[in-house]
C-alpha atoms as a PDB file:
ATOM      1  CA  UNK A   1     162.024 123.567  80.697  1.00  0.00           C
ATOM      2  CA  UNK A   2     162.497 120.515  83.068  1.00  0.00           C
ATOM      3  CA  UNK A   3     159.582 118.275  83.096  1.00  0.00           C
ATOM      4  CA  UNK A   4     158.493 117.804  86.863  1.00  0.00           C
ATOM      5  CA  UNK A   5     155.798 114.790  85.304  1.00  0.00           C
ATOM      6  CA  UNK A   6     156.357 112.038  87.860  1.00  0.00           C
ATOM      7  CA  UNK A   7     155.801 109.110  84.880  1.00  0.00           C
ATOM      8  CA  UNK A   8     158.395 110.556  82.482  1.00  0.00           C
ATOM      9  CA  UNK A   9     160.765 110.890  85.226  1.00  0.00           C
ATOM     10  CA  UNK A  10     159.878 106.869  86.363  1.00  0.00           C
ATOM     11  CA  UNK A  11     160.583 106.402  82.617  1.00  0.00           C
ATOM     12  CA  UNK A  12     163.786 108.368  82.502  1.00  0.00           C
ATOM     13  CA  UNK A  13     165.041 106.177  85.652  1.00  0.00           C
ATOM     14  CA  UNK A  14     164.670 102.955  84.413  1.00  0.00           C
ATOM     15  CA  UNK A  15     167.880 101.836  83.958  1.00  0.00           C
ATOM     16  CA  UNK A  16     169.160 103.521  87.616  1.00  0.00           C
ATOM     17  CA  UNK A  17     166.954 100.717  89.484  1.00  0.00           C
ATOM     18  CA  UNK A  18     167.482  98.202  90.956  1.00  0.00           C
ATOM     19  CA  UNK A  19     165.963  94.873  89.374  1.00  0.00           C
ATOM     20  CA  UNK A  20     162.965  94.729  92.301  1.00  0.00           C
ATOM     21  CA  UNK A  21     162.428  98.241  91.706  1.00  0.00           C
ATOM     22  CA  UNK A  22     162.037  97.828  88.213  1.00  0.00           C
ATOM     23  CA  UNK A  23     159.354  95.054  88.508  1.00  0.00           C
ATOM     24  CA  UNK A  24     157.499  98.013  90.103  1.00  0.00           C
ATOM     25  CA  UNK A  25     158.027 101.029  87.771  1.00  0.00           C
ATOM     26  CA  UNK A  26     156.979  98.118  84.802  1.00  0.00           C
ATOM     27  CA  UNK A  27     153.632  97.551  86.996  1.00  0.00           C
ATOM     28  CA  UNK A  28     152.696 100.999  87.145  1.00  0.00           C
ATOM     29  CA  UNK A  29     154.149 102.338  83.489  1.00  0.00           C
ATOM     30  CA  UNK A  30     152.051  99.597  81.889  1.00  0.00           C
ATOM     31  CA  UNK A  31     148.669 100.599  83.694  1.00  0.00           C
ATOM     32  CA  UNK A  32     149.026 103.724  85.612  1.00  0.00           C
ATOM     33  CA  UNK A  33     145.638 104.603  85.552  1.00  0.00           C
ATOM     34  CA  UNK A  34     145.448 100.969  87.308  1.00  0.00           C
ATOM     35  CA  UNK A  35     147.838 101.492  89.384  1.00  0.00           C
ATOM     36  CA  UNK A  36     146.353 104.708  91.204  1.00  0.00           C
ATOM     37  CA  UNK A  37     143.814 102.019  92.585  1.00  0.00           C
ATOM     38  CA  UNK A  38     145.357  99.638  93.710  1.00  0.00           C
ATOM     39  CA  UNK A  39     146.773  98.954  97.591  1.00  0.00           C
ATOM     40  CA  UNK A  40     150.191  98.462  98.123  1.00  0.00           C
ATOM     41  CA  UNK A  41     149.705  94.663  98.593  1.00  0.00           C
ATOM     42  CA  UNK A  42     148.350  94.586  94.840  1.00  0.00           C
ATOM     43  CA  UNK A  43     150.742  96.261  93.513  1.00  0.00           C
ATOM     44  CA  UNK A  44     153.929  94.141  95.333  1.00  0.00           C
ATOM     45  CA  UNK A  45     151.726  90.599  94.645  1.00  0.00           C
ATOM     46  CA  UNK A  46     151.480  91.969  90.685  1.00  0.00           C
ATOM     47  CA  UNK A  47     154.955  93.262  90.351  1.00  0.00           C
ATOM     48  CA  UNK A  48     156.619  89.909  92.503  1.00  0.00           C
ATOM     49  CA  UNK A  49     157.852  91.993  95.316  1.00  0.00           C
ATOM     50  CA  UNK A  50     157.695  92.528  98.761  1.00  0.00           C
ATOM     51  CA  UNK A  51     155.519  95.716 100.108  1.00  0.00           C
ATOM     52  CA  UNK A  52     158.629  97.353 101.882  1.00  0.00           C
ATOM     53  CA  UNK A  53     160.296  97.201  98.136  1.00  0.00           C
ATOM     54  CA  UNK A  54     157.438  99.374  97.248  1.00  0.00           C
ATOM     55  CA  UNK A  55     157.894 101.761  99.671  1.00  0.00           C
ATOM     56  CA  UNK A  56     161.283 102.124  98.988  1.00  0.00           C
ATOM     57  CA  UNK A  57     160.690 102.687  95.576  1.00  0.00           C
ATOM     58  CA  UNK A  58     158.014 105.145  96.730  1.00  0.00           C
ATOM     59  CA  UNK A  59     160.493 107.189  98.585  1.00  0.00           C
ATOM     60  CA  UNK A  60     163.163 107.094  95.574  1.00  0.00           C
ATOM     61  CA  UNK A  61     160.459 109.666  93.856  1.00  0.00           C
ATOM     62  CA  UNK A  62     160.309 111.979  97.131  1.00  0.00           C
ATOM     63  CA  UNK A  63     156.507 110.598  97.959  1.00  0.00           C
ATOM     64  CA  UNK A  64     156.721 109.860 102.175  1.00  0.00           C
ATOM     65  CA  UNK A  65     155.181 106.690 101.103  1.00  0.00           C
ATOM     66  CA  UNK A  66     152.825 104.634  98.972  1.00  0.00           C
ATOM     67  CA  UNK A  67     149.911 106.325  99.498  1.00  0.00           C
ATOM     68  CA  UNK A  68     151.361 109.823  99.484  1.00  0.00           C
ATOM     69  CA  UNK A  69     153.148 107.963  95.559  1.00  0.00           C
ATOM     70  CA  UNK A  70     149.683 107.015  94.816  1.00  0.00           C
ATOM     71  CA  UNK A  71     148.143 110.887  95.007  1.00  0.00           C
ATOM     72  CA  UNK A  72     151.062 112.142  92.813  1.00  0.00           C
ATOM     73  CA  UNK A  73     150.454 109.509  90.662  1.00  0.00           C
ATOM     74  CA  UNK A  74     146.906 110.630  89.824  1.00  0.00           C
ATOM     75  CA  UNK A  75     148.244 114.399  90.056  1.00  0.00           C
ATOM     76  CA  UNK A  76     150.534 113.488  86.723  1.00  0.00           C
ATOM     77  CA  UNK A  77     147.729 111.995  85.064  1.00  0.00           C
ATOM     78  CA  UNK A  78     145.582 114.808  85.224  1.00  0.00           C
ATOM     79  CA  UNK A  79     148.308 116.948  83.858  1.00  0.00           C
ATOM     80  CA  UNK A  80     148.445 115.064  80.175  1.00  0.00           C
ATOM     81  CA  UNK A  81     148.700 112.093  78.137  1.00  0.00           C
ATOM     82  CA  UNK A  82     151.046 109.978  80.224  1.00  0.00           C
ATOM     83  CA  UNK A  83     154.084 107.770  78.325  1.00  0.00           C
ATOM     84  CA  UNK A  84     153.390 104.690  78.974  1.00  0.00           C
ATOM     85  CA  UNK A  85     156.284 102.793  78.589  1.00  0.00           C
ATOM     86  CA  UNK A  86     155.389  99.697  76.535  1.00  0.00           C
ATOM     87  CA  UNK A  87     158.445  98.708  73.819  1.00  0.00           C
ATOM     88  CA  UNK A  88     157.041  96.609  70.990  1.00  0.00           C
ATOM     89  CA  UNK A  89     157.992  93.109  71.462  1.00  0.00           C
ATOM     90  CA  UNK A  90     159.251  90.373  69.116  1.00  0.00           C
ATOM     91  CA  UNK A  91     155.939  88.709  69.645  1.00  0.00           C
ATOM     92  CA  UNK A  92     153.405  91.402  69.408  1.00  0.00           C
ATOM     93  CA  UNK A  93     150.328  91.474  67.196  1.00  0.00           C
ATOM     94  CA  UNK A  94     149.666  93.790  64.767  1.00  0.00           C
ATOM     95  CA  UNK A  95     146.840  95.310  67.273  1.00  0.00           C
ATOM     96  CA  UNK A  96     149.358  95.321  69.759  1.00  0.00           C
ATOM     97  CA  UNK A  97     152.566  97.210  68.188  1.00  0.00           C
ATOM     98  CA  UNK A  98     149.962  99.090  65.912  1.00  0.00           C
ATOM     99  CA  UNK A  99     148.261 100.131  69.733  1.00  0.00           C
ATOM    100  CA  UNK A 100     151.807 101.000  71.047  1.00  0.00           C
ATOM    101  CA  UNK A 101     152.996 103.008  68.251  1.00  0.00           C
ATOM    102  CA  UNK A 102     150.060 104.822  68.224  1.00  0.00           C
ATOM    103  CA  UNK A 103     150.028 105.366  72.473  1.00  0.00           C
ATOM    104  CA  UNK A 104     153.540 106.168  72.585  1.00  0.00           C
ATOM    105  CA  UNK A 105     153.416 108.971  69.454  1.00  0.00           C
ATOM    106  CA  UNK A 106     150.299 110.693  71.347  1.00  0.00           C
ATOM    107  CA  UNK A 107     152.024 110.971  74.046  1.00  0.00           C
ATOM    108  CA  UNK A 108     155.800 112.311  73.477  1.00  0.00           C
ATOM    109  CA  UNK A 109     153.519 114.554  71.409  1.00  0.00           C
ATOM    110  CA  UNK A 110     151.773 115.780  74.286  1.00  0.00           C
ATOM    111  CA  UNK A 111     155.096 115.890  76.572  1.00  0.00           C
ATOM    112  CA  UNK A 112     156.635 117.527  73.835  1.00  0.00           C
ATOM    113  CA  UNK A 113     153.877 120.701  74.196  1.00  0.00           C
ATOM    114  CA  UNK A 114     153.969 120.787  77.766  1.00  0.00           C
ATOM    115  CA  UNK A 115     157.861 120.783  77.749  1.00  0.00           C
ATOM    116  CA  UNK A 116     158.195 123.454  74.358  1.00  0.00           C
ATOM    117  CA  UNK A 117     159.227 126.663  76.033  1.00  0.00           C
ATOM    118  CA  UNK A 118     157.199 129.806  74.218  1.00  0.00           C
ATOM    119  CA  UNK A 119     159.974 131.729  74.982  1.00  0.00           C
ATOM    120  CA  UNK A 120     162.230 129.814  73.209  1.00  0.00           C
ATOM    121  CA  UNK A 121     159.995 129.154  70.240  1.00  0.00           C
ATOM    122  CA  UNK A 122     159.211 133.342  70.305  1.00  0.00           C
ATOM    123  CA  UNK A 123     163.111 134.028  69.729  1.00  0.00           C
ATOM    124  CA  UNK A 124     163.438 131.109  66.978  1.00  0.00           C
ATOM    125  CA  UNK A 125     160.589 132.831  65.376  1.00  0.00           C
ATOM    126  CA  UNK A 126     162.409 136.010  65.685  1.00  0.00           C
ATOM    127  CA  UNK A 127     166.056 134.263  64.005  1.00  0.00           C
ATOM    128  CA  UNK A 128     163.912 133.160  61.226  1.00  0.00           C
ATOM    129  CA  UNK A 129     161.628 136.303  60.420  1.00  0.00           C
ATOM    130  CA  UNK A 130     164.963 138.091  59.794  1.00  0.00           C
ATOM    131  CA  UNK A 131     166.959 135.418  58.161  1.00  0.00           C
ATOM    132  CA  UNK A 132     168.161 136.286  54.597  1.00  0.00           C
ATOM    133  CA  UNK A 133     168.722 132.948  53.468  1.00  0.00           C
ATOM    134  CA  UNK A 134     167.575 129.572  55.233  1.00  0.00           C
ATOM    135  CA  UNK A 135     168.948 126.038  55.576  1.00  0.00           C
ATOM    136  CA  UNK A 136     167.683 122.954  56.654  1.00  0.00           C
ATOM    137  CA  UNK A 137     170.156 120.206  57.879  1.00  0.00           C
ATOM    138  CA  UNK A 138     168.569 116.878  58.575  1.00  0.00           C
ATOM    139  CA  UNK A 139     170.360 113.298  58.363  1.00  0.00           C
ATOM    140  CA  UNK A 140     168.353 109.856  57.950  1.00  0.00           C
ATOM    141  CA  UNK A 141     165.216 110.279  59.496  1.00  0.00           C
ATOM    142  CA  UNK A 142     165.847 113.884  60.177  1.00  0.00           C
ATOM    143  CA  UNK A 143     166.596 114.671  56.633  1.00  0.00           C
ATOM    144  CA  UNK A 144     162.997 113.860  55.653  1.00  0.00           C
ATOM    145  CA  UNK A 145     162.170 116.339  57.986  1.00  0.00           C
ATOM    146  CA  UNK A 146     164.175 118.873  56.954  1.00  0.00           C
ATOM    147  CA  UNK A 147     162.650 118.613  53.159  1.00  0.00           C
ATOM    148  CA  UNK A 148     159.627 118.956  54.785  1.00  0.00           C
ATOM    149  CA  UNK A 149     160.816 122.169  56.661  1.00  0.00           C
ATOM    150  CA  UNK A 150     161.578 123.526  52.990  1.00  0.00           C
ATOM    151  CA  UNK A 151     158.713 122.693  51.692  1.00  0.00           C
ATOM    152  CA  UNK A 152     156.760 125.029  54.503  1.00  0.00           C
ATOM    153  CA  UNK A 153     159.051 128.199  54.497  1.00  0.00           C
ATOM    154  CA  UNK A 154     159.165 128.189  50.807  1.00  0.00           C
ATOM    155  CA  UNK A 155     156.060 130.167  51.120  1.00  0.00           C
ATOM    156  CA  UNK A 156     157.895 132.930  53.189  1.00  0.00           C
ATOM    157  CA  UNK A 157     159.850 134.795  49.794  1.00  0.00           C
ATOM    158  CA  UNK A 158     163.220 133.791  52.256  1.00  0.00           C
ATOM    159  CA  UNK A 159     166.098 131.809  49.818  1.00  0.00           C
ATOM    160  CA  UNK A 160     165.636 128.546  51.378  1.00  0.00           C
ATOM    161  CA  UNK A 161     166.967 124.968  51.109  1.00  0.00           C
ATOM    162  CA  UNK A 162     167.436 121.659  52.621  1.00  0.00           C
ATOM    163  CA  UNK A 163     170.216 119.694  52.502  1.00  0.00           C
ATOM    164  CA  UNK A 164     170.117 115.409  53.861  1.00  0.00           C
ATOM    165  CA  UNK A 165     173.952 115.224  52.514  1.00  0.00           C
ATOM    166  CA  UNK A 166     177.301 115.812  54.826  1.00  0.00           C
ATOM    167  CA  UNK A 167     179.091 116.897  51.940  1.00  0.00           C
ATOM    168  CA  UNK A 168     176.830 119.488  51.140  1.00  0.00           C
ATOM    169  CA  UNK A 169     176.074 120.814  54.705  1.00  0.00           C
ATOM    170  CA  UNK A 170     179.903 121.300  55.261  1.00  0.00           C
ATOM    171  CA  UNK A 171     180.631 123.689  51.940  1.00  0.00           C
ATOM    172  CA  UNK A 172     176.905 125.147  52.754  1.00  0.00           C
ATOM    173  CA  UNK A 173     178.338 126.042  56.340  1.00  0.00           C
ATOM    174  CA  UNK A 174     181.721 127.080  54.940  1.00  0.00           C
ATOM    175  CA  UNK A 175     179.745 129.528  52.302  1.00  0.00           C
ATOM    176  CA  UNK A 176     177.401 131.075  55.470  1.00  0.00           C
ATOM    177  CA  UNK A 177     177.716 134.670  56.758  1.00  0.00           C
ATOM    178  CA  UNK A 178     176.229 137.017  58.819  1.00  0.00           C
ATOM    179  CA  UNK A 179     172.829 137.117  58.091  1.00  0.00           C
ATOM    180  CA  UNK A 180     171.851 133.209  57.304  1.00  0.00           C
ATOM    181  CA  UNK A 181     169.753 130.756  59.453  1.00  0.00           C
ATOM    182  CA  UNK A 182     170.998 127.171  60.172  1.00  0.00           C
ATOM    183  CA  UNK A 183     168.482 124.980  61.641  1.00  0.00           C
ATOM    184  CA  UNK A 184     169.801 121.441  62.360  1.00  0.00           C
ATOM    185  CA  UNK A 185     167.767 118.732  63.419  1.00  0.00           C
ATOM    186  CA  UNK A 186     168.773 115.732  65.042  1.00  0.00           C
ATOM    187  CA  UNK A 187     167.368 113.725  67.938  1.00  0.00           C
ATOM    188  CA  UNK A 188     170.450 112.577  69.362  1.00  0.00           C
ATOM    189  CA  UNK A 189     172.520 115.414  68.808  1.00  0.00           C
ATOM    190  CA  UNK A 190     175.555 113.310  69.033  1.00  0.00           C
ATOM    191  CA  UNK A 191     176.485 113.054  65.024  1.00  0.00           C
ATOM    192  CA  UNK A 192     180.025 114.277  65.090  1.00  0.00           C
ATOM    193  CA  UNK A 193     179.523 115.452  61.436  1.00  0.00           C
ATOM    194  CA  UNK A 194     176.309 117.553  62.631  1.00  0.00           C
ATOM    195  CA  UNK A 195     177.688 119.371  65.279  1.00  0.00           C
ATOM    196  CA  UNK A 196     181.340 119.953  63.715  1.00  0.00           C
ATOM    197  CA  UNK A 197     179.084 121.526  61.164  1.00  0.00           C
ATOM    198  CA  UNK A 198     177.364 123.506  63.083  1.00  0.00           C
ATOM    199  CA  UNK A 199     180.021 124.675  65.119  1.00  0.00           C
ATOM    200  CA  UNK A 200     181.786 125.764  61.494  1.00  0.00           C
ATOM    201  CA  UNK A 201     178.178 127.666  59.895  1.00  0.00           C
ATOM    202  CA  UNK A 202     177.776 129.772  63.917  1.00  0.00           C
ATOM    203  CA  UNK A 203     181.595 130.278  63.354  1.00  0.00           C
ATOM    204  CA  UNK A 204     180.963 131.992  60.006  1.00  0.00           C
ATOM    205  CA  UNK A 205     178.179 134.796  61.385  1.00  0.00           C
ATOM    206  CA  UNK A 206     175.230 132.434  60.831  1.00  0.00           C
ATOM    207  CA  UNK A 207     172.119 131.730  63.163  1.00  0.00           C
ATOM    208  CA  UNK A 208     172.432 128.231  63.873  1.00  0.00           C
ATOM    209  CA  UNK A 209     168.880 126.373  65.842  1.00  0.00           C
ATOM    210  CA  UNK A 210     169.082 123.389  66.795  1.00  0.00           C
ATOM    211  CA  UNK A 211     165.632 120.758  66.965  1.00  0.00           C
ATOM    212  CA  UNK A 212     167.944 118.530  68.477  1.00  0.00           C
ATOM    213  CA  UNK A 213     168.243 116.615  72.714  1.00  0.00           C
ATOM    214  CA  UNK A 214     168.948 119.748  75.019  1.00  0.00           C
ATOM    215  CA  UNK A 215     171.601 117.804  76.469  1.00  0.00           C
ATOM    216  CA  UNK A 216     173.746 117.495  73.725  1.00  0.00           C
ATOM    217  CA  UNK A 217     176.948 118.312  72.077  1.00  0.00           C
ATOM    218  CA  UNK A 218     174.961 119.862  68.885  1.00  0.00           C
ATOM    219  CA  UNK A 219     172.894 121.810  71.728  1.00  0.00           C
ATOM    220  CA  UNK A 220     175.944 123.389  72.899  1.00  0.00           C
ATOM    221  CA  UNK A 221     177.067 124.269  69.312  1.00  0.00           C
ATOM    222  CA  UNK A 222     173.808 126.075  69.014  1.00  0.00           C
ATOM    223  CA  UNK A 223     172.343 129.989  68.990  1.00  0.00           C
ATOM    224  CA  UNK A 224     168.982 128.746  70.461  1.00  0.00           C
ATOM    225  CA  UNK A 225     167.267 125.511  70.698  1.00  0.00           C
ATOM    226  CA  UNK A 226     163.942 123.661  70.249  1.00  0.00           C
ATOM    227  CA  UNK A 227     164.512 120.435  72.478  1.00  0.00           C
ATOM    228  CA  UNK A 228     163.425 117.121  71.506  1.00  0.00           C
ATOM    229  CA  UNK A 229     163.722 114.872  73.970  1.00  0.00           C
ATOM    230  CA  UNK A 230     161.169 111.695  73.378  1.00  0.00           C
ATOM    231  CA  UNK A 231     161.767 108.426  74.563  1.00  0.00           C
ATOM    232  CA  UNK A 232     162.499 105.769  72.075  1.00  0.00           C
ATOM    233  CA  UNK A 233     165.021 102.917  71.398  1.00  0.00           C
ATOM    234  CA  UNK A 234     166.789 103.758  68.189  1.00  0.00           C
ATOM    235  CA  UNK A 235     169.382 101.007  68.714  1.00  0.00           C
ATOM    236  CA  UNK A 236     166.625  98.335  67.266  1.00  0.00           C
ATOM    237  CA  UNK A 237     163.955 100.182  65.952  1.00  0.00           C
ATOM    238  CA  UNK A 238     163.511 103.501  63.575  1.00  0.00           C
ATOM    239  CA  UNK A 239     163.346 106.826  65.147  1.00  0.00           C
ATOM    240  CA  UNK A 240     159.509 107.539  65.297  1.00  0.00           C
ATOM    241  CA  UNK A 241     158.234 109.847  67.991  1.00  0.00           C
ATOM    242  CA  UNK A 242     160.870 111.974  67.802  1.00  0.00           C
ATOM    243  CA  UNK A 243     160.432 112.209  63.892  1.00  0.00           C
ATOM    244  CA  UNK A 244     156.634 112.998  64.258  1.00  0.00           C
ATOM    245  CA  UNK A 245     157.664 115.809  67.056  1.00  0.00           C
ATOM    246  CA  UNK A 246     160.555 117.574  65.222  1.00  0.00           C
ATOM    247  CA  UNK A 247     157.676 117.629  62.317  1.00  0.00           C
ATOM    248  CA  UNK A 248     155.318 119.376  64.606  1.00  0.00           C
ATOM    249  CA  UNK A 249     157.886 121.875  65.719  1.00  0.00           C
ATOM    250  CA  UNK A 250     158.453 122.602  62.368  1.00  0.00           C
ATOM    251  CA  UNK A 251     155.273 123.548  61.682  1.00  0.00           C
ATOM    252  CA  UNK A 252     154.765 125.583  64.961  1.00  0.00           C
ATOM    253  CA  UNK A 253     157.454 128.079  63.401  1.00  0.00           C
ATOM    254  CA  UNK A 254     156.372 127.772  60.237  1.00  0.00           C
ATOM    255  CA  UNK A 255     152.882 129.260  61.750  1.00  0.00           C
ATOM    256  CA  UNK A 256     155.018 131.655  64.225  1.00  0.00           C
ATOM    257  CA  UNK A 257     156.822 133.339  60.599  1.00  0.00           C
ATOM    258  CA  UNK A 258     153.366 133.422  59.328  1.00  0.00           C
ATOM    259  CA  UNK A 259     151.769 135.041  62.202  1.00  0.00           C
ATOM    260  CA  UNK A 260     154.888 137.608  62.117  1.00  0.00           C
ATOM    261  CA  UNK A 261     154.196 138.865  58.451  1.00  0.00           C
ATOM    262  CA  UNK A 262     150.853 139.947  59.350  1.00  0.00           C
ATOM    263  CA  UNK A 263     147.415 139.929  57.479  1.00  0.00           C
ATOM    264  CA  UNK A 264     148.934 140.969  54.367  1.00  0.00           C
ATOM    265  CA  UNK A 265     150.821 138.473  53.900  1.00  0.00           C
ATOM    266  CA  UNK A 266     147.863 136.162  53.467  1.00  0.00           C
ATOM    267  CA  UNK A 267     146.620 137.102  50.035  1.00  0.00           C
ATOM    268  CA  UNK A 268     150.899 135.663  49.124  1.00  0.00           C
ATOM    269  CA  UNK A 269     150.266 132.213  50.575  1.00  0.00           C
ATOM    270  CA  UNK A 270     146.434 131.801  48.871  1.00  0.00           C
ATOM    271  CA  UNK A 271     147.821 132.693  45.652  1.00  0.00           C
ATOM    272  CA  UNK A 272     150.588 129.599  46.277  1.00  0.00           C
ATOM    273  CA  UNK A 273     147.427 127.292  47.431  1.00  0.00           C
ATOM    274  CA  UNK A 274     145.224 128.308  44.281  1.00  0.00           C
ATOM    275  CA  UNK A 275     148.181 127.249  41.786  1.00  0.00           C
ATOM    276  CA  UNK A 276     147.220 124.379  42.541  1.00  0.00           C
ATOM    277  CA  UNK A 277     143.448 124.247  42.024  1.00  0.00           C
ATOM    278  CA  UNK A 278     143.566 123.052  38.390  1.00  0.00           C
ATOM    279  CA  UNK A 279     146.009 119.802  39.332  1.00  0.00           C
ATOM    280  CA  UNK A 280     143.429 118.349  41.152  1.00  0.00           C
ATOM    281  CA  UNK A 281     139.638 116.524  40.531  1.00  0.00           C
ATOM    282  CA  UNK A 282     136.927 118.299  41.566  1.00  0.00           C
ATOM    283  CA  UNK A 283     135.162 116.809  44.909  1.00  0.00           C
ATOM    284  CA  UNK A 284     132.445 113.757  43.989  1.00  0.00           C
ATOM    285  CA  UNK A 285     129.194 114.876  46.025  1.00  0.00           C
ATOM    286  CA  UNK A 286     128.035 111.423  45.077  1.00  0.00           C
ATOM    287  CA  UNK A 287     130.366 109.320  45.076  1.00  0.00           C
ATOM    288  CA  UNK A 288     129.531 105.536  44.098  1.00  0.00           C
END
């Protein structure tokens, strides 16, 4: 599903403009609730340009002209949490990259459910229900997530396992067959050793999804997909967004499998949750 949200596609253009042009996108992806009030002379005296470099900036995202930009503007906030495109500097405070962190997670996480397509998530659900043995492949920060991923469909009675090591993944993919699930998450989806693997497990009869960039060479390697496509700089910083939305996915097909096996499968999973009652302290009503 293409996102039509006029901010994320500001955001996704950065680097195409020119260096006025990108005095203006800063102006209005710092502030954009801001920025739906101001005139056009406020907005070229606070980005340093001239009003017709507005307008042509304007015009570069098919409005007929600032105020025409301005409507659209306040159309895409309405629709969600806008990404407001503020990298954490050098020099920030900790209320400042604490503040940005916190903004920018909210909202790839609300991108990320406008942009999941049910459809998609329906026939992942679908792969997994049937699956007669799972695997998780995650590397780095993706390999957290997929323990995490076996640590939810556990539950399920499927044979399932994660595996954060190359070596592993390739004999894992070399033992599939017909029958298995492969899901394979990586933001980039541009780890040659990820998508070689891939390739190898769909070669061998499995189910291989992919929580991975829908433009990708993994994505292409892939039976169906779950796309993660949040913006972040991974070249200086750790992956974060994208971490906290292939976690969320996770656990929106964890519920989907759960959903699937109906009401009596619910007395399965309680029994799992009460092993667990006499590990823990009961809850202080009064605590001191």
């Amino acid at each position: 599903m293409v996102s039509h949200d006029l901010l994320d596609r500001i955001r996704q253009r950065l680097d195409e403009l020119n260096r006025s042009e990108r005095k203006v996108a800063d102006v209005i992806l710092a502030d954009p609730s801001a920025a739906t009030s101001m005139s056009i002379a406020s907005l070229a005296h606070s980005a340093s340009v001239s009003e017709p470099t507005v307008n042509r900036f304007c015009r570069s995202f098919d409005a007929k002209g600032y105020p025409d930009f301005k409507i659209k503007l306040a159309q895409s906030l309405a629709g969600g949490t806008p990404y407001v495109s503020q990298a954490v500097e050098p020099g920030d405070s900790a209320e400042g990259y604490t503040s940005k962190i916190f903004g920018a997670t909210i909202a790839a996480l609300d991108l990320a459910r406008r942009e999941t397509d049910p459809a998609r998530v329906d026939r992942a659900v679908d792969y997994l229900t049937q699956a007669k043995q799972l695997h998780f492949f995650g590397l780095g920060a993706s390999g957290a997530v997929a323990q995490d991923a076996q640590h939810k469909f556990f539950r399920f009675n499927i044979p399932v396992s994660a595996y954060i090591d190359v070596l592993m993944q390739r004999m894992v993919a070399a033992a599939c067959h017909t029958g298995d699930v492969v899901v394979v998450l990586s933001y980039t989806g541009r780890t040659r050793e990820l998508v070689d693997i891939a390739s190898q497990a769909r070669n061998n009869g499995a189910v291989v999804l992919g929580i991975t960039d829908p433009v990708s060479p993994l994505a292409d390697e892939c039976t169906e997909i779950l796309a993660v496509s949040a913006p972040e700089d991974t070249d200086h910083y750790m992956p974060m967004t994208s971490r906290m939305i292939q976690l969320a996915l996770i656990d929106v097909l964890a519920t989907g499998v759960t959903l699937r096996r109906g009401e009596d499968f619910l007395p399965h999973l309680k029994k799992i949750k009460d092993s667990l009652k006499e590990t823990r302290y009961p809850v202080s009503r009064n605590p001191e």
